[in-house]
Protein backbone atom coordinates (compact mmCIF):
# COMPACT_ATOMS: atom_id res chain seq x y z
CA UNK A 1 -15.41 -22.26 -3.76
CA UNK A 2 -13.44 -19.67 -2.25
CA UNK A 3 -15.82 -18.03 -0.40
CA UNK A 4 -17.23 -21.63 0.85
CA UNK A 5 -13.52 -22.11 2.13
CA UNK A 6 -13.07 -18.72 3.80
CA UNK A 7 -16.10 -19.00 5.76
CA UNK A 8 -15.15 -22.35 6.50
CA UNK A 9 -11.66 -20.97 8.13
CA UNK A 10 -13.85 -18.73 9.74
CA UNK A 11 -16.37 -21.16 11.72
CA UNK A 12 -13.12 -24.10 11.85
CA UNK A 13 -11.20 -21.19 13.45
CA UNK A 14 -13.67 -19.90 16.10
CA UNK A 15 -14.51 -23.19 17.15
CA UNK A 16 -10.66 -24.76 17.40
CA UNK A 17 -10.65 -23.50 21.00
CA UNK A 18 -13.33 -25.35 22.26
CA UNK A 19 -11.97 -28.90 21.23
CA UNK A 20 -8.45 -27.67 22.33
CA UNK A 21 -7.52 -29.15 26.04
CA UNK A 22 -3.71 -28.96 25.96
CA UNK A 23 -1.27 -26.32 26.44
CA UNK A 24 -2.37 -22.73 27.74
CA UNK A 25 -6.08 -21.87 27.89
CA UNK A 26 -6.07 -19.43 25.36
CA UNK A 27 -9.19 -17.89 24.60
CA UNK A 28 -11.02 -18.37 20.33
CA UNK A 29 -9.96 -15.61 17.71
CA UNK A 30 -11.32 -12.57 17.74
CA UNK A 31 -13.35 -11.62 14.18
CA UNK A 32 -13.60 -8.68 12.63
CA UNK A 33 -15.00 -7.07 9.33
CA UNK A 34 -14.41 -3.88 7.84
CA UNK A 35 -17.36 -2.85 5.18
CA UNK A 36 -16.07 -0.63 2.59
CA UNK A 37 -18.74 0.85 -0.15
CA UNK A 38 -18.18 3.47 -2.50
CA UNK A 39 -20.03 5.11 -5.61
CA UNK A 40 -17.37 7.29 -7.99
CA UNK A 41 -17.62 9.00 -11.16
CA UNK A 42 -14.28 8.98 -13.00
CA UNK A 43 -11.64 7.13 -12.08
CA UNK A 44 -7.80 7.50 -11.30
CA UNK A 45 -4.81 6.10 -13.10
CA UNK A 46 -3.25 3.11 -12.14
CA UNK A 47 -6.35 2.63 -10.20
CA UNK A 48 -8.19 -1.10 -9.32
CA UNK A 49 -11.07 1.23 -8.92
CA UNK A 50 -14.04 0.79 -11.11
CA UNK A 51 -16.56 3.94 -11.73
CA UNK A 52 -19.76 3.73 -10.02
CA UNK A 53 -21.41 1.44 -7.22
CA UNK A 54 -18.70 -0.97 -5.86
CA UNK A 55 -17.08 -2.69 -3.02
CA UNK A 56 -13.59 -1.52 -2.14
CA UNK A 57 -11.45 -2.96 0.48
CA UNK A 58 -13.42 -5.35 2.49
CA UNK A 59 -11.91 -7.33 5.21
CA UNK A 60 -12.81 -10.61 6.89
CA UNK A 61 -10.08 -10.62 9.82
CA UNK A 62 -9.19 -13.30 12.33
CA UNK A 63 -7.09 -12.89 15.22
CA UNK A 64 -5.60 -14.27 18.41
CA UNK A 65 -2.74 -15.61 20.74
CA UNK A 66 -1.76 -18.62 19.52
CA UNK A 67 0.09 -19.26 23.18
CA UNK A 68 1.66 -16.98 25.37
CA UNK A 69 4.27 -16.95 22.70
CA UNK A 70 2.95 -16.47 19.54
CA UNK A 71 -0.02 -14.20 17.95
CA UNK A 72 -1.47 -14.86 14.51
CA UNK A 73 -3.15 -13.00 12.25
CA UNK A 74 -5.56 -14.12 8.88
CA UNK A 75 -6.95 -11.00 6.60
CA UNK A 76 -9.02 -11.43 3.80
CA UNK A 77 -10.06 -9.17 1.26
CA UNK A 78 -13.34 -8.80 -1.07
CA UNK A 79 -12.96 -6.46 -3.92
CA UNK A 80 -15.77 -5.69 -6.62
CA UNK A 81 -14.03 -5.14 -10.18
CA UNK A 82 -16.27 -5.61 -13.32
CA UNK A 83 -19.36 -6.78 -11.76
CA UNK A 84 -17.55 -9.72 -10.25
CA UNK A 85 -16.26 -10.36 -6.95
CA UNK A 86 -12.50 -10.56 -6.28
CA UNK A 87 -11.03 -12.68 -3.11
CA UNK A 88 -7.58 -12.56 -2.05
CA UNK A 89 -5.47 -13.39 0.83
CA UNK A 90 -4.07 -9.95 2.57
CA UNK A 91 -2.34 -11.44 5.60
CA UNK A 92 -1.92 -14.70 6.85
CA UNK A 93 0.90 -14.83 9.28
CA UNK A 94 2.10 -15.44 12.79
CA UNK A 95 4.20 -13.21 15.32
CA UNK A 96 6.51 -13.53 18.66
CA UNK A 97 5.15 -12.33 21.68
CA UNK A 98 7.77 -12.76 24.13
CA UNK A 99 11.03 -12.33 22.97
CA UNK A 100 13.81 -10.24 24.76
CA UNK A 101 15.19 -6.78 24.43
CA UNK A 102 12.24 -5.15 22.11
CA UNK A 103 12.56 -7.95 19.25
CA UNK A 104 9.63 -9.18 17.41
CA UNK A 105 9.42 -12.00 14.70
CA UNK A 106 7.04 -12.26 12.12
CA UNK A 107 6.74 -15.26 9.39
CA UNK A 108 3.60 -15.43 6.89
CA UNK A 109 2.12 -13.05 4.33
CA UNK A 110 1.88 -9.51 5.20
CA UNK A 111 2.58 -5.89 4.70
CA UNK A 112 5.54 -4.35 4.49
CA UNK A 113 7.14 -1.62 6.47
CA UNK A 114 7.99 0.59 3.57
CA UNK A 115 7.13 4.05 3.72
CA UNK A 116 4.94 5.27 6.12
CA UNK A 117 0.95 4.49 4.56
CA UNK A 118 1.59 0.79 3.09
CA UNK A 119 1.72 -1.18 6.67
CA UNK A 120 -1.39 0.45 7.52
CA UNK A 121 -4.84 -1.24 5.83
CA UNK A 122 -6.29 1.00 3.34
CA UNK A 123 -9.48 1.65 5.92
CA UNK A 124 -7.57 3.72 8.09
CA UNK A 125 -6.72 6.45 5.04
CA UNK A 126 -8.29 9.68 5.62
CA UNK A 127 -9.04 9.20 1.53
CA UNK A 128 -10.89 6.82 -0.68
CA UNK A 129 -7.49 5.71 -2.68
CA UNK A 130 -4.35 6.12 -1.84
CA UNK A 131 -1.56 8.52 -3.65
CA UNK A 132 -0.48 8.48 -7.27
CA UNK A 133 2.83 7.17 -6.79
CA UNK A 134 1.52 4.54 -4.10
CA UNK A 135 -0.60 3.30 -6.46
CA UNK A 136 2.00 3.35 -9.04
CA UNK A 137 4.82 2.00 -7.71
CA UNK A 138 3.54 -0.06 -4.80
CA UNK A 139 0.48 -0.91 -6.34
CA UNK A 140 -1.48 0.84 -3.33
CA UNK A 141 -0.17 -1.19 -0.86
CA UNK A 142 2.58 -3.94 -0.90
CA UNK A 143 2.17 -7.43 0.71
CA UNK A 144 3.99 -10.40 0.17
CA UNK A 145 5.27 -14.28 1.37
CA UNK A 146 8.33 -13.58 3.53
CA UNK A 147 9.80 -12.63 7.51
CA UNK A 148 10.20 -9.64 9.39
CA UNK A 149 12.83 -9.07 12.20
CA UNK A 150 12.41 -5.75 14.23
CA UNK A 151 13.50 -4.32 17.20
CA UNK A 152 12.28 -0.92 19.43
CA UNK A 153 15.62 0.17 20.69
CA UNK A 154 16.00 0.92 24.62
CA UNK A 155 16.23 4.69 23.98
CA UNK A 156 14.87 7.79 25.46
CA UNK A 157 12.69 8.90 22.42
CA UNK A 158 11.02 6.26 19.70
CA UNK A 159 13.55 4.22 17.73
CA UNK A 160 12.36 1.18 15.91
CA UNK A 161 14.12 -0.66 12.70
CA UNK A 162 12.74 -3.35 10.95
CA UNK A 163 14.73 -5.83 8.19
CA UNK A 164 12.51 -8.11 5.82
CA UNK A 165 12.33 -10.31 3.01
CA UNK A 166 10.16 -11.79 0.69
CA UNK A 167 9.45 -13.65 -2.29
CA UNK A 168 9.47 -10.75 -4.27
CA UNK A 169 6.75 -12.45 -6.77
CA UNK A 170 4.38 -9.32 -6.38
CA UNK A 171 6.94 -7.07 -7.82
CA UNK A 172 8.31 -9.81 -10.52
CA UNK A 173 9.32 -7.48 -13.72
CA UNK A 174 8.84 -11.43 -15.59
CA UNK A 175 12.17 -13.32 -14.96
CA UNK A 176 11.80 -16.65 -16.39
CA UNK A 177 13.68 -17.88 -13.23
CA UNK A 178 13.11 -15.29 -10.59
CA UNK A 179 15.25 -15.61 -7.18
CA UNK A 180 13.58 -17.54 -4.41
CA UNK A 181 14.09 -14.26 -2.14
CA UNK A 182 13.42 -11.67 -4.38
CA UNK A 183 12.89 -8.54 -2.42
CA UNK A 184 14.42 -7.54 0.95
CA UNK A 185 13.64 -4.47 2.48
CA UNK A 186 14.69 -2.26 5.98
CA UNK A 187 13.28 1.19 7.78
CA UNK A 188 14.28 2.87 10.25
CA UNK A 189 12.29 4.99 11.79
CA UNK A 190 12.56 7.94 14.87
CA UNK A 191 10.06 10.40 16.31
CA UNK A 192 9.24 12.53 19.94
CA UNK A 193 7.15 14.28 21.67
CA UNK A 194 7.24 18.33 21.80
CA UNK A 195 5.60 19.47 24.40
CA UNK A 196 1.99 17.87 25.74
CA UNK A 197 -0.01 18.13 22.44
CA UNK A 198 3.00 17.93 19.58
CA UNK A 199 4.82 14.57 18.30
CA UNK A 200 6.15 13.86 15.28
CA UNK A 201 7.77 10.65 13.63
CA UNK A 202 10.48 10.33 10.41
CA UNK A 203 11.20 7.06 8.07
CA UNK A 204 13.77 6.23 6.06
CA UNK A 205 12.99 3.19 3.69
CA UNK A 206 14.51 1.23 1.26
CA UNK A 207 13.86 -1.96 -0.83
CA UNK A 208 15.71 -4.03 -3.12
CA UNK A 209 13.73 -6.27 -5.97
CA UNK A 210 16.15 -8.88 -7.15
CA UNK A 211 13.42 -9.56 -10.10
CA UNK A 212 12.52 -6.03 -10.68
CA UNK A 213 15.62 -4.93 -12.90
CA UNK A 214 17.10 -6.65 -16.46
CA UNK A 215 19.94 -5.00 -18.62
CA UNK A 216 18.47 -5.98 -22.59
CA UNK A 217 19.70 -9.40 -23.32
CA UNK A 218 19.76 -11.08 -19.93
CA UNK A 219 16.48 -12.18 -20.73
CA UNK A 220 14.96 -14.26 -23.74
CA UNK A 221 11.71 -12.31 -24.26
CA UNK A 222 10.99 -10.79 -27.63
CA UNK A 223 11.13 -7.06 -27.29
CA UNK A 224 10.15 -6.26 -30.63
CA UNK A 225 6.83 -5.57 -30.48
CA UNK A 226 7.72 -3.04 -27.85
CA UNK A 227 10.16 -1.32 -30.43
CA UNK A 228 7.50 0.44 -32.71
CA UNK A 229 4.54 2.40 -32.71
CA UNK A 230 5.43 5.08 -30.56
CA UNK A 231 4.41 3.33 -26.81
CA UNK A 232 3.11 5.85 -24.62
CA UNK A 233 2.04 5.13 -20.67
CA UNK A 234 -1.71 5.78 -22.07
CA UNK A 235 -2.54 2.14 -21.46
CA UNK A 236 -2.26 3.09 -17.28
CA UNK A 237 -4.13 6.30 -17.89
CA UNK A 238 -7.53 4.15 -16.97
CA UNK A 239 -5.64 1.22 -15.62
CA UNK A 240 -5.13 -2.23 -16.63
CA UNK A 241 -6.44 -4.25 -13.69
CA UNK A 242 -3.64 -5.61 -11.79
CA UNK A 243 -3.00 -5.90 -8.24
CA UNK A 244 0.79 -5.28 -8.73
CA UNK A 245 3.06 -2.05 -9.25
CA UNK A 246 2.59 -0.24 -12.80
CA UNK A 247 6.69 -0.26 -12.76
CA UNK A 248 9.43 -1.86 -10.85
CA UNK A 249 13.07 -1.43 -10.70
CA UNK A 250 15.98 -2.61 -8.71
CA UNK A 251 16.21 0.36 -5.90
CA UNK A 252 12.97 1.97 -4.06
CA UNK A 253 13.83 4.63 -2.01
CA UNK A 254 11.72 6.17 0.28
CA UNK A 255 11.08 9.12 3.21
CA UNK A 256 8.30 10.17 5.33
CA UNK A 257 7.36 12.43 7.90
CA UNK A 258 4.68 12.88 10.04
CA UNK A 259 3.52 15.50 12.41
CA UNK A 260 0.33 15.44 15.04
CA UNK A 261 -1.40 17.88 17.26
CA UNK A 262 -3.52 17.43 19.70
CA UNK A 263 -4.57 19.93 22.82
CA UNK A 264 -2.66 18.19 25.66
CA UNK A 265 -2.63 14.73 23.83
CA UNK A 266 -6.25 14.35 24.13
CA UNK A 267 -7.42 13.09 19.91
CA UNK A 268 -11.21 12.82 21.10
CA UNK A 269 -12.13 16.01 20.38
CA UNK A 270 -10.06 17.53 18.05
CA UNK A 271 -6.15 16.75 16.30
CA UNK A 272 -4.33 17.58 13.08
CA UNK A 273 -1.95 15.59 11.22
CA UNK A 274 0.37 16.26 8.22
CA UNK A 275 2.01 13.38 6.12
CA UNK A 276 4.42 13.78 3.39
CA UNK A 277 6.19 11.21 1.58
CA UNK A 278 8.56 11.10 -1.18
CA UNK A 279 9.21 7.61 -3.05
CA UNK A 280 12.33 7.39 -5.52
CA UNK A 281 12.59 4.18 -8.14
CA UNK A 282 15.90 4.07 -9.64
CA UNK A 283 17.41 1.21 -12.06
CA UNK A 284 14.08 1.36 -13.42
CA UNK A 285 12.57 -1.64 -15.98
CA UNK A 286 9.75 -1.19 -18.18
CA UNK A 287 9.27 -3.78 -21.17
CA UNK A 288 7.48 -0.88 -23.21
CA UNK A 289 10.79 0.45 -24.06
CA UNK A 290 13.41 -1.09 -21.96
CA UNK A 291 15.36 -2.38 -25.41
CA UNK A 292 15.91 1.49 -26.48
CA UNK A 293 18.49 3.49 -26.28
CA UNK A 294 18.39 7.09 -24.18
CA UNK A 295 15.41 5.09 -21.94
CA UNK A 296 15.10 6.68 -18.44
CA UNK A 297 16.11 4.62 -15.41
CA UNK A 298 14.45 6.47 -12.45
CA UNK A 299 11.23 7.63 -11.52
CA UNK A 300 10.24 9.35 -8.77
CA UNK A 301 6.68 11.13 -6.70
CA UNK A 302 5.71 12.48 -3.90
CA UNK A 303 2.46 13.89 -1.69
CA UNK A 304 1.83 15.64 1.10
CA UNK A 305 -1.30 15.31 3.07
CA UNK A 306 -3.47 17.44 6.22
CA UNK A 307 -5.93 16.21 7.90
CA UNK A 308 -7.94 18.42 11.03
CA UNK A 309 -10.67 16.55 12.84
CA UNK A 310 -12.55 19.54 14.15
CA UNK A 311 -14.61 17.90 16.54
CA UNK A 312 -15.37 13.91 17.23
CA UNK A 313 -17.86 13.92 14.56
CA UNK A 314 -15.69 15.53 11.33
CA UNK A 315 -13.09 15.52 9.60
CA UNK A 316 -11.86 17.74 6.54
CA UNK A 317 -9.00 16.57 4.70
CA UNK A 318 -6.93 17.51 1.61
CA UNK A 319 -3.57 16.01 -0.34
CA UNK A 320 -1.49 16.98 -3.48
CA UNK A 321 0.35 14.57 -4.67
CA UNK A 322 2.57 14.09 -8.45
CA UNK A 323 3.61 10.99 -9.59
CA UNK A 324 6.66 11.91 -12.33
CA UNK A 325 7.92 9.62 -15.13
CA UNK A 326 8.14 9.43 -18.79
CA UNK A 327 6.24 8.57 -21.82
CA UNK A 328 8.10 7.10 -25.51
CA UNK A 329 7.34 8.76 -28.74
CA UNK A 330 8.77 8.60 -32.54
CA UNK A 331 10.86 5.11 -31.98
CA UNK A 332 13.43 5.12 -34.41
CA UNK A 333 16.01 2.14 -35.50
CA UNK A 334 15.56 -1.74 -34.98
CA UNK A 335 16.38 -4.47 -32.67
CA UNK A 336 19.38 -3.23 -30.46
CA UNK A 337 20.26 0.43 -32.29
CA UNK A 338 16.51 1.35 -31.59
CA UNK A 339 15.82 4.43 -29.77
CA UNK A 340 12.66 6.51 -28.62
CA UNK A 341 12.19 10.34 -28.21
CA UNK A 342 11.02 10.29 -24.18
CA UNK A 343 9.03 13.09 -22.90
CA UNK A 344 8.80 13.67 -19.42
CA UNK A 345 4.67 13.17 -18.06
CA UNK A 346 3.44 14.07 -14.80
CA UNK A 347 0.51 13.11 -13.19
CA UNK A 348 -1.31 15.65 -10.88
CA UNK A 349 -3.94 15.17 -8.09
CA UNK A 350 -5.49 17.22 -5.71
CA UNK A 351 -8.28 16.10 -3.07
CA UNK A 352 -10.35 17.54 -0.29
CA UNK A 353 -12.58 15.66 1.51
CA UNK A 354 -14.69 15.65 4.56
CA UNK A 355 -16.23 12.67 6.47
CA UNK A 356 -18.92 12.15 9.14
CA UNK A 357 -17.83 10.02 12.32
CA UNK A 358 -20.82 7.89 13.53
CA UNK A 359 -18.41 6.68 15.76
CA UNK A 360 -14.56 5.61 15.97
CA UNK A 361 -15.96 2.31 14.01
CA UNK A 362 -18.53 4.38 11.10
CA UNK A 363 -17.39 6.77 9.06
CA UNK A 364 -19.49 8.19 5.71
CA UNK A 365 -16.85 10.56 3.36
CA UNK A 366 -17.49 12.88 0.06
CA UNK A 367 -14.59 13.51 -1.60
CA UNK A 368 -13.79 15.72 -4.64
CA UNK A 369 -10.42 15.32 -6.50
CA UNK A 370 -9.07 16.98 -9.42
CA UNK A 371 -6.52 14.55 -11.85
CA UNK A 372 -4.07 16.55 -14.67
CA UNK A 373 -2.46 13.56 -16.27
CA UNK A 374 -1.77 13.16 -20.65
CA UNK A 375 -2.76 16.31 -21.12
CA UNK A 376 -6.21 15.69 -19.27
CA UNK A 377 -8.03 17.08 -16.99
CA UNK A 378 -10.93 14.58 -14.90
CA UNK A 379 -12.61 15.73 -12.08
CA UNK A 380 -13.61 13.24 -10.00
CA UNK A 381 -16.13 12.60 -7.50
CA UNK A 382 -16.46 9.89 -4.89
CA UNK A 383 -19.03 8.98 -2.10
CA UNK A 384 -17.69 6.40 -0.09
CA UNK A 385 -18.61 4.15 3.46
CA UNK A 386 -16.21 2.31 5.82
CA UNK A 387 -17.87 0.69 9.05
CA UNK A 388 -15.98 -1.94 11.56
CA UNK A 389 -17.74 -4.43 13.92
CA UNK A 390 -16.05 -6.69 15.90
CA UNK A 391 -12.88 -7.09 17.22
CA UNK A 392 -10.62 -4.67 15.83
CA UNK A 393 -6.88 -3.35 17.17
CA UNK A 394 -6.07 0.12 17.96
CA UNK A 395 -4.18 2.00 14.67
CA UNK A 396 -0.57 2.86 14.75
CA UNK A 397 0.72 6.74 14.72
């Protein structure tokens, strides 16, 4: 049934602006579809990814002026996981197109601003998943129900901020009666140019999840079961399949900075770029242990990642990144005197890849990455296919 009715949206939506004969002449929606194939042997933690033949993030995208004062903007995804097919609604929102002094609206279902990779669709990665701690604590990319308000400010060099809020049910830590806004977030972010074939561009991010934090006792659930056995993270080590963050806590800080080269601005024929980001979670809740006593109340990762297209055909590319937290062993006590011995885990990755342009809209990649996490080491290997036809926008910085 769902993929009856998003084919139905599809052919409904294409053909609305034939029957249409008031207001503006505005021209149908574009479409556009983004394939995305892979084959991998192993597989990551806190990972959606299953091992072998599958379909990763594939889009079904419709959009187009609305008027001369309004754009919208309908994304749908198709995910493979367990031999089944997965549907869910990415984006589904509309935005201002002609409002004064830099300002821009935007109302609907969408991605959020935070950080510098989650606003950007997971095609547009130079790698077949995202980071550790993305994965982790944004559960690869964050979208939600909610409104956006951001301005580009009348400067001499880029200065853009951005304010939002949302329903906050993605990040939900399992209030019983979670606020109707539960997340708000702002960024600011600055960047320049140096010289005809530098720029570069810094974030500063933060979010606050209204639903993402409880102090033991605020909240009638039964931690008991959670109080023995010696919990570990283990059950994340291969991933419980959930579309959400692995943790969630009141604060999520974040910072990014990017740098790109390209001989006098021209990115045809050759560029680098270098990302780093560092994400911070502090007032941290995890049911596993959040009853016991000495529990930790921030985590925290990072990454930093190159990427040199040598010439408009390939691309080499390689990331570290380290996800830090904790794991619970030896709970002693009961109830509200229980306590855990917490030992700090880390979880390593390291990936190079390199990936065949057929054309700005076709690219084939072979990536090898190496994961240290539990006292494991996987190496894991991953073929992987992303192709675009149709209409498609131009990507951000």
């Amino acid at each position: 049934m769902k993929v009856k009715w998003l084919i139905n949206a599809v052919v409904m939506g294409c053909s609305g602006s034939v029957f249409a004969n008031t207001g503006p002449i505005i021209s149908g929606p574009d479409v556009s579809v983004v394939l995305d194939g892979f084959y991998q042997d192993g597989q990551r933690a806190f990972s959606h990814r299953d091992e072998g033949f599958g379909l990763g993030h594939t889009e079904l995208g419709l959009t187009g002026s609305v008027d001369d004062k309004f754009r919208g903007v309908l994304t749908g995804i198709f995910e493979s996981h367990h031999g089944s097919t997965e549907i869910e609604l990415e984006e589904a929102f509309i935005e201002t197109l002609a409002l004064p002094a830099g300002l821009k609206i935007k109302a609907g279902r969408f991605l959020s601003e935070f950080g510098y990779l989650n606003s950007k669709h997971t095609h547009e990665d130079a790698f077949t998943e995202r980071p550790g701690v993305y994965r982790a604590l944004l559960g690869s990319h964050y979208f939600d129900d909610g409104i956006q308000v951001s301005a580009l400010l009348p400067t001499e060099f880029y200065l853009a901020v951005s304010a939002e809020a949302f329903s906050g049910k993605k990040m939900d830590a399992g209030f019983d009666d979670p606020a109707t806004v539960g997340v708000v977030a702002g960024k600011i972010e600055t960047g320049s140019d140096i010289g005809d074939s530098n720029s570069w561009m810094l974030g500063l991010s933060v979010l606050r999840n209204g639903n993402g934090h409880m102090q033991f006792g605020e909240h009638d659930h039964d931690h008991s079961e959670h109080e023995h056995g010696g919990h570990d993270h283990s059950s994340h080590d291969h991933g419980e399949h959930n579309h959400g963050p692995a943790y969630t806590g009141r604060m999520l800080y974040g910072a990014d900075l990017t740098w790109k080269w390209a001989p006098q601005g021209n990115y045809k024929y050759q560029n680098l770029r270098f990302t780093a980001e560092y994400l911070y979670l502090d007032d941290l809740y995890d049911e596993r242990f959040s009853s016991l006593d000495g529990a930790p109340s921030s985590l925290s990762g990072f990454y930093g990642a190159f990427v040199y297209q040598f010439n408009p055909n390939w691309s080499v590319s390689s990331r570290y990144s380290q996800f830090d937290h904790m794991s619970n062993h030896d709970v002693h006590g009961h109830g509200d005197h229980a306590h855990g011995h917490f030992v700090d885990e880390q979880l390593k990755e390291i990936d190079f890849a390199i990936a065949w342009h057929s054309s700005h809209f076709g690219v084939v990649r072979a990536q090898v990455s190496q994961q240290d996490y539990l006292d494991k080491r996987d190496n894991i290997v991953s073929l992987q296919y992303i192709m675009t036809f149709g209409a498609h926008g131009a990507h951000a910085f």
